[in-house]
N, C-alpha and C. Protein backbone atom coordinates (compact mmCIF):
# COMPACT_ATOMS: atom_id res chain seq x y z
N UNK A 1 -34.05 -101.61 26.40
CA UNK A 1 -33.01 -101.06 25.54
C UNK A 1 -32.61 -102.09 24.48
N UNK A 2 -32.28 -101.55 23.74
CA UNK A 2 -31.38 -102.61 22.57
C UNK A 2 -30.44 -103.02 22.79
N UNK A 3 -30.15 -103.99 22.06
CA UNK A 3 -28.89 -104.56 22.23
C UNK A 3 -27.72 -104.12 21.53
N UNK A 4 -27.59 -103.67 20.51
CA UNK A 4 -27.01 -102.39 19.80
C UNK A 4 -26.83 -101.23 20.49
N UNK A 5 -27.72 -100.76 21.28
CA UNK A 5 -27.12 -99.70 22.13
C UNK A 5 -26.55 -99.69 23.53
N UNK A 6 -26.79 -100.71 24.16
CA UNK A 6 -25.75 -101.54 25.61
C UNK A 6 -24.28 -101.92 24.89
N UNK A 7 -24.02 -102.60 23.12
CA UNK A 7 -22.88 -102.77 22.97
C UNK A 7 -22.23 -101.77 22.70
N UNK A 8 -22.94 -100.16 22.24
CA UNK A 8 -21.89 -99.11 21.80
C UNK A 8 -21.54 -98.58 23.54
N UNK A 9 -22.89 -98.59 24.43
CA UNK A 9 -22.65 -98.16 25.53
C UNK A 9 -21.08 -99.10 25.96
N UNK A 10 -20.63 -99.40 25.96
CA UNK A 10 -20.29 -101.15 26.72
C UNK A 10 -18.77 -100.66 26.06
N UNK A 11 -18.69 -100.83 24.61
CA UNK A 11 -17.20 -100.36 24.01
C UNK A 11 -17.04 -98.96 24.22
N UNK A 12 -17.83 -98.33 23.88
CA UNK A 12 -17.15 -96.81 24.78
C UNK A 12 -16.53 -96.64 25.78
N UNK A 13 -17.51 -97.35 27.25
CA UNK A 13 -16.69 -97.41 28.45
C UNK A 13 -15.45 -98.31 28.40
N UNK A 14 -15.17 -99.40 27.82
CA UNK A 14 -14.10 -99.76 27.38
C UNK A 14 -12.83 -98.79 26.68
N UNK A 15 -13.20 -98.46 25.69
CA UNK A 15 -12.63 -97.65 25.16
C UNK A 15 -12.10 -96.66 25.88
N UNK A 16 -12.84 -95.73 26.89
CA UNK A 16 -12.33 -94.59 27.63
C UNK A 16 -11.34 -95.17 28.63
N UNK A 17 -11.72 -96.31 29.37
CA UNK A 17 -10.89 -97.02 30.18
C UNK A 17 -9.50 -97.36 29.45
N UNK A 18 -9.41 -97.86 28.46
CA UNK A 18 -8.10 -98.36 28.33
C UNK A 18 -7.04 -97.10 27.92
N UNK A 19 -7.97 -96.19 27.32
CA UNK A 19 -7.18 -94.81 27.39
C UNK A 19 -6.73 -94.26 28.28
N UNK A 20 -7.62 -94.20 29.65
CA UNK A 20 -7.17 -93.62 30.13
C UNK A 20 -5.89 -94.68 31.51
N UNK A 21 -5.62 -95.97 31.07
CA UNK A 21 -4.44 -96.67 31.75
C UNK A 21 -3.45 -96.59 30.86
N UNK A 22 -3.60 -96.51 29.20
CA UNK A 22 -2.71 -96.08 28.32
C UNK A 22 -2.00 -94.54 28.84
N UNK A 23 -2.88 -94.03 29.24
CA UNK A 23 -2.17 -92.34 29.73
C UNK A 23 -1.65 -92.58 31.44
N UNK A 24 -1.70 -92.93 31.60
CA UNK A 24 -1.26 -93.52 33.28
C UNK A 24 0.11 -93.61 32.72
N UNK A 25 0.32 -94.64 31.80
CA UNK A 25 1.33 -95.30 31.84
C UNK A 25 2.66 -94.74 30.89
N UNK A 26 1.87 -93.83 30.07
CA UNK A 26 2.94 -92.65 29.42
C UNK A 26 3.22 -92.08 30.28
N UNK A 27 2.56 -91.54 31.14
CA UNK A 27 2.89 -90.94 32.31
C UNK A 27 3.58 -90.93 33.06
N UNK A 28 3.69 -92.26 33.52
CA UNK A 28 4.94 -92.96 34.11
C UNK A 28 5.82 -93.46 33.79
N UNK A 29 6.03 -93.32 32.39
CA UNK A 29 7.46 -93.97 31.59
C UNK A 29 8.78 -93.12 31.53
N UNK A 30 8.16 -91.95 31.83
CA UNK A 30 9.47 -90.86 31.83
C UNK A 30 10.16 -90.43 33.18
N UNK A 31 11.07 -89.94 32.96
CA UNK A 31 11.71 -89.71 34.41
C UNK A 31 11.24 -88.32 35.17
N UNK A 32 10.93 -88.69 36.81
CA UNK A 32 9.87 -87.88 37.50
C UNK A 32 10.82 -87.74 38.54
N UNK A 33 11.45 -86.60 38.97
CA UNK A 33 12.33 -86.15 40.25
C UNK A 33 11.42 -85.45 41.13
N UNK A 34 11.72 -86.40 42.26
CA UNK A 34 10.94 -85.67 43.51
C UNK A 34 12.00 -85.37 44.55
N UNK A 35 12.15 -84.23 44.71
CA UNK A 35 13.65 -83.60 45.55
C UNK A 35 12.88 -83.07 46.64
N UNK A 36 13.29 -82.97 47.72
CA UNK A 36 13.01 -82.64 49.10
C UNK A 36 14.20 -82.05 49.44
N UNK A 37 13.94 -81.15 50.77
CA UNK A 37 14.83 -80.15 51.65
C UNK A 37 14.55 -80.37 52.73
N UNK A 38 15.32 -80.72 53.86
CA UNK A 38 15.00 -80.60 55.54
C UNK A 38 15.93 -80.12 56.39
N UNK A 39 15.73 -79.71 57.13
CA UNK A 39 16.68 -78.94 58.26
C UNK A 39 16.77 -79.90 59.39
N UNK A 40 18.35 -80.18 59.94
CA UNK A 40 18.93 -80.97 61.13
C UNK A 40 19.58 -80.21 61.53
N UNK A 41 19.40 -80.22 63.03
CA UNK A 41 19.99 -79.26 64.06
C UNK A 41 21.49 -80.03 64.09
N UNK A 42 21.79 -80.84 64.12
CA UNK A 42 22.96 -81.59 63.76
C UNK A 42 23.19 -82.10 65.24
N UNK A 43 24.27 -82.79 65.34
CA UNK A 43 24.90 -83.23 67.16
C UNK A 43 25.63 -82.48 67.60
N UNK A 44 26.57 -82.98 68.56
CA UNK A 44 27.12 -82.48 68.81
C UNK A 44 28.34 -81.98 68.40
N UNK A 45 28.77 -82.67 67.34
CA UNK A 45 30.27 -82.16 66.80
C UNK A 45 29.66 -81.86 65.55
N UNK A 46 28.27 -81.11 64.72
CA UNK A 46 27.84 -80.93 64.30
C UNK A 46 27.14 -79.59 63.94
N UNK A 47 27.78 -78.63 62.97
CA UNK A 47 27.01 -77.24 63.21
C UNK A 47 25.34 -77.75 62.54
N UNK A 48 23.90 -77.18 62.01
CA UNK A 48 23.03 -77.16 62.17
C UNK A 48 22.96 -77.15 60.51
N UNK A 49 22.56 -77.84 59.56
CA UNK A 49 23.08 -78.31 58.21
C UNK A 49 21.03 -78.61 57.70
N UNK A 50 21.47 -78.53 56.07
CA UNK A 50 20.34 -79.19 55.22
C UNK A 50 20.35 -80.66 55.01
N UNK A 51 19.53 -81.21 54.96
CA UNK A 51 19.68 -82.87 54.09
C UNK A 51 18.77 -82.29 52.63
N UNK A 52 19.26 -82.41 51.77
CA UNK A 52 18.88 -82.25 50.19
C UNK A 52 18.78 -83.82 49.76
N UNK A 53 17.50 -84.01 48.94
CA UNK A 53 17.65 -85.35 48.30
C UNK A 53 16.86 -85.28 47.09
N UNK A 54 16.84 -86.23 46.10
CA UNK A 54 16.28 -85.93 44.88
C UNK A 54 15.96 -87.68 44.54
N UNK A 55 14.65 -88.35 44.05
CA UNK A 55 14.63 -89.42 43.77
C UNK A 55 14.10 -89.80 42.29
N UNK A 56 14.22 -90.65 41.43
CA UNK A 56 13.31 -90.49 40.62
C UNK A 56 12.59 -91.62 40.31
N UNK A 57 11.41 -91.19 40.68
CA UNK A 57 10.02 -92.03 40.78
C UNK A 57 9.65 -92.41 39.54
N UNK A 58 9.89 -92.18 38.34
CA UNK A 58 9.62 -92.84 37.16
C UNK A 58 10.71 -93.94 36.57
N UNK A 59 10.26 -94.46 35.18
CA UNK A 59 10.96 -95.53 35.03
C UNK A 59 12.14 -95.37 34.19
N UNK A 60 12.18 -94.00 33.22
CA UNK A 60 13.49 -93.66 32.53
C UNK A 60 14.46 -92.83 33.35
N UNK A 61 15.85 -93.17 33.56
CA UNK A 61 17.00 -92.76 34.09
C UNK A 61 16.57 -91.24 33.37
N UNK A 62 17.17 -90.29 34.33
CA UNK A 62 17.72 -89.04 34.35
C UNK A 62 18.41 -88.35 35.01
N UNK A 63 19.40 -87.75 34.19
CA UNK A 63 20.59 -86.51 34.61
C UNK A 63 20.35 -85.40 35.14
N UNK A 64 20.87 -85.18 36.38
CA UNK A 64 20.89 -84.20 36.91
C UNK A 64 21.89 -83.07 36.84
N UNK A 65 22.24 -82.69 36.71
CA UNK A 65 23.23 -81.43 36.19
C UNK A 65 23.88 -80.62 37.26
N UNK A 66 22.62 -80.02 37.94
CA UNK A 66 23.14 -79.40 39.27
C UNK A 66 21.97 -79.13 40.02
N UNK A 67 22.37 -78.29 41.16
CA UNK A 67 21.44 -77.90 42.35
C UNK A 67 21.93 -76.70 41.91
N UNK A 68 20.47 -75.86 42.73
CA UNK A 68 21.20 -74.07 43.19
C UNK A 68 20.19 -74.04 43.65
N UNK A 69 19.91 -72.45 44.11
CA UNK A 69 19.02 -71.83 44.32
C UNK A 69 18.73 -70.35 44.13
N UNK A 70 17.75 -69.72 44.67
CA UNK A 70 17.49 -68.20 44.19
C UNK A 70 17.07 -67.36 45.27
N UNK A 71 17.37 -66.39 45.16
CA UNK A 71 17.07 -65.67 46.50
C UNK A 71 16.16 -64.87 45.78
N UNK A 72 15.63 -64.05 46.87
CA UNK A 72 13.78 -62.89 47.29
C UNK A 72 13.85 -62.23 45.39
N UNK A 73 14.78 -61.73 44.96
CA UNK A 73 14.94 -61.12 43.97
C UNK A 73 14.79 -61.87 42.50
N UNK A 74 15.05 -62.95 42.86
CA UNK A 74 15.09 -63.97 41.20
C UNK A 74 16.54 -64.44 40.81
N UNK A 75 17.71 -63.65 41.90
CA UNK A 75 19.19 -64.28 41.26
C UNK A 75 19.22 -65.34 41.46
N UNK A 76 19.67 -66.17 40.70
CA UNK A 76 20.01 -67.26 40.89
C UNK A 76 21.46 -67.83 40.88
N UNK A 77 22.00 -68.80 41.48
CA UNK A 77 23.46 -69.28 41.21
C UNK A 77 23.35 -70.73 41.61
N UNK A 78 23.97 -71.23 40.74
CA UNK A 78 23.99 -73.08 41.09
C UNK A 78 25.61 -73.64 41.20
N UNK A 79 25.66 -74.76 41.48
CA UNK A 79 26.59 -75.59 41.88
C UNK A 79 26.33 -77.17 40.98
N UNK A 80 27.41 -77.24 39.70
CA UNK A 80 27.29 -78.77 39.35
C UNK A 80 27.82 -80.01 40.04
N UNK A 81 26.42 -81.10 39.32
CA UNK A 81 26.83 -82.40 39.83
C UNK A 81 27.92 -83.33 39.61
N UNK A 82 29.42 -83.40 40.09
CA UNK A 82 29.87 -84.52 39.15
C UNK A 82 30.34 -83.62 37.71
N UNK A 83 30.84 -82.77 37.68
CA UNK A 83 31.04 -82.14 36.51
C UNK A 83 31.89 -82.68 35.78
N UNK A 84 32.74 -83.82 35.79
CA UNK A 84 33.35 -84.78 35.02
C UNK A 84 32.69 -85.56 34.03
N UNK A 85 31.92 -85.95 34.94
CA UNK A 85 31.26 -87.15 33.65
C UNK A 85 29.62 -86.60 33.30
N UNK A 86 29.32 -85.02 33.42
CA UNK A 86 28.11 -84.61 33.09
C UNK A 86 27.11 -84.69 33.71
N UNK A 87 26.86 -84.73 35.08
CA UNK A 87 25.68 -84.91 35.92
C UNK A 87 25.58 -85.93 36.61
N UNK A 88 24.84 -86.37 37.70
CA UNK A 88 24.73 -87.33 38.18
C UNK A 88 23.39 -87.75 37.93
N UNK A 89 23.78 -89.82 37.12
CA UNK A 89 22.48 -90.28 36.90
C UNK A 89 22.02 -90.77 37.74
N UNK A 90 20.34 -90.77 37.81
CA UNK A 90 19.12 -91.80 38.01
C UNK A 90 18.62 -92.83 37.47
N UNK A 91 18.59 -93.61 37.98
CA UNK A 91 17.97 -94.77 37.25
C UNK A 91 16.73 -94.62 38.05
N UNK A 92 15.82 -95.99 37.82
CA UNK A 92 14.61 -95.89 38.35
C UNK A 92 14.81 -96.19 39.77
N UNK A 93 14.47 -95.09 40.64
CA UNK A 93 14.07 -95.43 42.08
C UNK A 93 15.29 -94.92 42.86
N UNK A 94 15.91 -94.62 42.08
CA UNK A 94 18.06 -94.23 42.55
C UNK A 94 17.30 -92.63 43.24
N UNK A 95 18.35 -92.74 44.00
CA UNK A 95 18.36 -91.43 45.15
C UNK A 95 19.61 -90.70 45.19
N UNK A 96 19.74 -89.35 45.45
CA UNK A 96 21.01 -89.19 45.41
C UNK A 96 20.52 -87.71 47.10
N UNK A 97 21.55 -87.80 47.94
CA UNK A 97 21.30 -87.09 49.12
C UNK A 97 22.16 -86.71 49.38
N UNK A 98 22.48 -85.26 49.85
CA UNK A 98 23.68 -85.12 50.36
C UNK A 98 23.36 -83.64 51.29
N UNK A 99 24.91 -83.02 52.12
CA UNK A 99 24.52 -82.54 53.41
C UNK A 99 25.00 -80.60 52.92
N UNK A 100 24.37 -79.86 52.97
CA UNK A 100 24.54 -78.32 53.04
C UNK A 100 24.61 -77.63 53.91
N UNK A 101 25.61 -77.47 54.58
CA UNK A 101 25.47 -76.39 55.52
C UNK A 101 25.07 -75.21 55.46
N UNK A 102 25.63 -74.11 56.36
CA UNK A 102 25.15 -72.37 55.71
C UNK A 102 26.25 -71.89 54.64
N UNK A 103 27.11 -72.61 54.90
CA UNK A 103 28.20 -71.73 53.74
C UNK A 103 28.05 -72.56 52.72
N UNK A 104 27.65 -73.23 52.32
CA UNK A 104 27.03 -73.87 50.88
C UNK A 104 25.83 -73.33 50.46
N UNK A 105 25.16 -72.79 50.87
CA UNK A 105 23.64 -71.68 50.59
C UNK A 105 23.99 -70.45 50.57
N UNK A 106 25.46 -69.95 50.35
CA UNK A 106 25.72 -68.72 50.81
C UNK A 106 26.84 -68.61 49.45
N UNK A 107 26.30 -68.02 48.10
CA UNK A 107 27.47 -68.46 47.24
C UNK A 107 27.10 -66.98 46.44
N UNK A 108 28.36 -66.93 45.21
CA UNK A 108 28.36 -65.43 44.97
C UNK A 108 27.91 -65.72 43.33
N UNK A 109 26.66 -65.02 42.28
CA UNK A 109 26.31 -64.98 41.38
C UNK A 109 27.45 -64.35 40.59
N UNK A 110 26.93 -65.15 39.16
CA UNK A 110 27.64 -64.53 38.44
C UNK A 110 28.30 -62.89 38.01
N UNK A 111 27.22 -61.96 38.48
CA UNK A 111 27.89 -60.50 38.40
C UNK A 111 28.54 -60.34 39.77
N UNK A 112 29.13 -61.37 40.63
CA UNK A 112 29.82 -61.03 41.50
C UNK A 112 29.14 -60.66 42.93
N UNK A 113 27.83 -60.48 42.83
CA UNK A 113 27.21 -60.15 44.07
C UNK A 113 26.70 -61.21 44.89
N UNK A 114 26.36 -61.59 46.39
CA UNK A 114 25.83 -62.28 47.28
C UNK A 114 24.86 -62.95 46.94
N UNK A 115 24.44 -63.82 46.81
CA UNK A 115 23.08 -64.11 46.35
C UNK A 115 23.09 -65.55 48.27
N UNK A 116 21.92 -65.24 48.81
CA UNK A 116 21.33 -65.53 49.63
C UNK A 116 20.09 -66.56 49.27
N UNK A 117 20.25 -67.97 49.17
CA UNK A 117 19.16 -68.59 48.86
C UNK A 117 17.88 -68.42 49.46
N UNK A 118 16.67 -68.26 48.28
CA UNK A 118 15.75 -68.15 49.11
C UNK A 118 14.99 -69.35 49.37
N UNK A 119 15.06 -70.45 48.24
CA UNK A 119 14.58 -71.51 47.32
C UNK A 119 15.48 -71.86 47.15
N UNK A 120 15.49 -73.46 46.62
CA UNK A 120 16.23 -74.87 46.19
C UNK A 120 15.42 -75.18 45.63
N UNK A 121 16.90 -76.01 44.24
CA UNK A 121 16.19 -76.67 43.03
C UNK A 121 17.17 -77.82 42.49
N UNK A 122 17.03 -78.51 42.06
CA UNK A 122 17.86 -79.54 41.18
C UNK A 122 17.31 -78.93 39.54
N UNK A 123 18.82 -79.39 38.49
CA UNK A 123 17.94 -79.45 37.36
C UNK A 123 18.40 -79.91 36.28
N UNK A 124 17.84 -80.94 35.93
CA UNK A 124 18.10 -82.03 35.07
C UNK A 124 18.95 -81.57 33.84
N UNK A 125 19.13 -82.27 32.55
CA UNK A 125 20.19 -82.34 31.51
C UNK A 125 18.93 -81.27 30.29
N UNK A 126 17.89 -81.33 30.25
CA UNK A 126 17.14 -80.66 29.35
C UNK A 126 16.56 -78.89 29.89
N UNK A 127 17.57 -78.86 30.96
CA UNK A 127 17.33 -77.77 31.52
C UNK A 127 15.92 -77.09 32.32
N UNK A 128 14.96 -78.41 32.91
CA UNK A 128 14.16 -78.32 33.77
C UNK A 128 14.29 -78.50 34.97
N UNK A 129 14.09 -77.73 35.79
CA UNK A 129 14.43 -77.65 37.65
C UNK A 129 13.34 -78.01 37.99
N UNK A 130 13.82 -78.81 38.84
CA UNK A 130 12.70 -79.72 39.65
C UNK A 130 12.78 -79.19 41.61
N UNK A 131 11.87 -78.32 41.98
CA UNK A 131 12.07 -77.80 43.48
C UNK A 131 11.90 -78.42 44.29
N UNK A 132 13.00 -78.16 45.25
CA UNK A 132 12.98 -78.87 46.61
C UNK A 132 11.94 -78.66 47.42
N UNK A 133 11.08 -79.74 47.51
CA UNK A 133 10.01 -79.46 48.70
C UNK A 133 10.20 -79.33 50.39
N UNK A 134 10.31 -78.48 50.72
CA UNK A 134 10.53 -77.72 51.84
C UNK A 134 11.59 -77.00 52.13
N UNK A 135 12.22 -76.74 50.84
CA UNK A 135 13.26 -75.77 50.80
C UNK A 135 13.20 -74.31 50.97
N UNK A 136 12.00 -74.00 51.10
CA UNK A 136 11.82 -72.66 52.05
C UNK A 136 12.49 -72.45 53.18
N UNK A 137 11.25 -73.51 54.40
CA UNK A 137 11.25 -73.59 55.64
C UNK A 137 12.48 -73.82 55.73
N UNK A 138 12.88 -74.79 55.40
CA UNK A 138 14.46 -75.21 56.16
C UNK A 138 15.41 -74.45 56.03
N UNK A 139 15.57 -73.08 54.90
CA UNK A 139 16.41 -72.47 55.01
C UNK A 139 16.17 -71.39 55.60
N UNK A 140 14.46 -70.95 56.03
CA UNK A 140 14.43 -69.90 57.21
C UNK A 140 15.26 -70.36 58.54
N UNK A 141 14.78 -71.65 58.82
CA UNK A 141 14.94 -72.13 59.69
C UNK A 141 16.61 -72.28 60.23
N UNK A 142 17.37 -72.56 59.03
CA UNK A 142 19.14 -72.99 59.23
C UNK A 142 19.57 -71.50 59.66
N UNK A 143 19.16 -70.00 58.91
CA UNK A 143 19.23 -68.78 58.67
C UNK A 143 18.39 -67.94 60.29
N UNK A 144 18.17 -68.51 61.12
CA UNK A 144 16.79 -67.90 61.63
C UNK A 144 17.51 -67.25 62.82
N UNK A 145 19.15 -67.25 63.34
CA UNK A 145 19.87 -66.55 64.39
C UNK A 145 20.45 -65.87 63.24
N UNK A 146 20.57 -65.75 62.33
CA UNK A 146 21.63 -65.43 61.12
C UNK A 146 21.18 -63.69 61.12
N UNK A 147 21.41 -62.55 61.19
CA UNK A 147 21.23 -61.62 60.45
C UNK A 147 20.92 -61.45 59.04
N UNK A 148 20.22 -60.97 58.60
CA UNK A 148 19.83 -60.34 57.02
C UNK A 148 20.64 -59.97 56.23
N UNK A 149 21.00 -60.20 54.74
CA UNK A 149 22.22 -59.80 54.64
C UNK A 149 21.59 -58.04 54.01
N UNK A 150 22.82 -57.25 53.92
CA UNK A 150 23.05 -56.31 53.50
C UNK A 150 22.34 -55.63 52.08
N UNK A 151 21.67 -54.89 51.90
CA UNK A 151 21.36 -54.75 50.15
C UNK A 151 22.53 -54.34 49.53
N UNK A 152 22.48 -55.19 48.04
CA UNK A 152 23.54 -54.80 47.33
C UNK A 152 23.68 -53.51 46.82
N UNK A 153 24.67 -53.06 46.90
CA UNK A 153 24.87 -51.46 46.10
C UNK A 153 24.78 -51.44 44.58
N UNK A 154 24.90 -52.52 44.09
CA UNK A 154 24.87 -52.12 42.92
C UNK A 154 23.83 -52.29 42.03
């Protein structure tokens, strides 16, 4: 082979390489929420509750706004973070966790009707929700002696 064509071979693979750690690293410069859901049977002076947590794995701080969730139908209704000072921030690696029972998953939508979570979400200041991973299960699970609720009449 030539030597002219091992050096274009040679800067190309260079070239693709540093692109693609240049894109790694855009990648990782922005703020990345990874929120989780789990179910605790709780103790004894303890009814049977969620642990909700939200972290953010990237390196720019971000606002969280609120949690909610949505039930079988698509309603949705949320609950803000900190509604004083506009959300609660993240910095890099900051966690924020806290405890839900059933009557905190059990809240009334805006036209006034029941809304029954089906799903959990957090969602940031630019109005992207970031879902709780295993926020299914755990709320079959908190719900699972619970009766069904009622269909709405209206």
């Amino acid at each position: 082979m030539q030597a002219s064509i091992v050096i274009s071979v040679f800067a190309l693979c260079v070239s693709i390489a540093s692109f693609g750690i240049a894109f790694a690293n855009f990648r990782r410069d922005r703020g990345q929420v990874k929120a989780e859901c789990r179910f605790t049977t709780g103790y004894e002076d303890q009814d049977p509750h969620l642990r909700a947590s939200a972290v953010n794995s990237g390196r720019r701080p971000i606002v969280l706004r609120m949690w909610g969730g949505t039930d079988k139908a698509g309603v949705w209704a949320e609950t803000m973070l900190r509604y004083e000072e506009g959300g609660h921030r993240l910095g890099e690696h900051e966690r924020i966790e806290f405890t839900l029972t059933a009557q905190d998953v059990l809240c009334f939508a805006p036209d006034g009707d029941d809304v029954h979570y089906a799903d959990l979400w957090f969602e940031n200041t630019l109005g992207r929700r970031h879902p709780m991973k295993g926020a299914k299960a755990a709320l079959r699970e908190l719900f699972r002696d619970v009766p069904p609720a009622p269909p709405s009449l209206g």
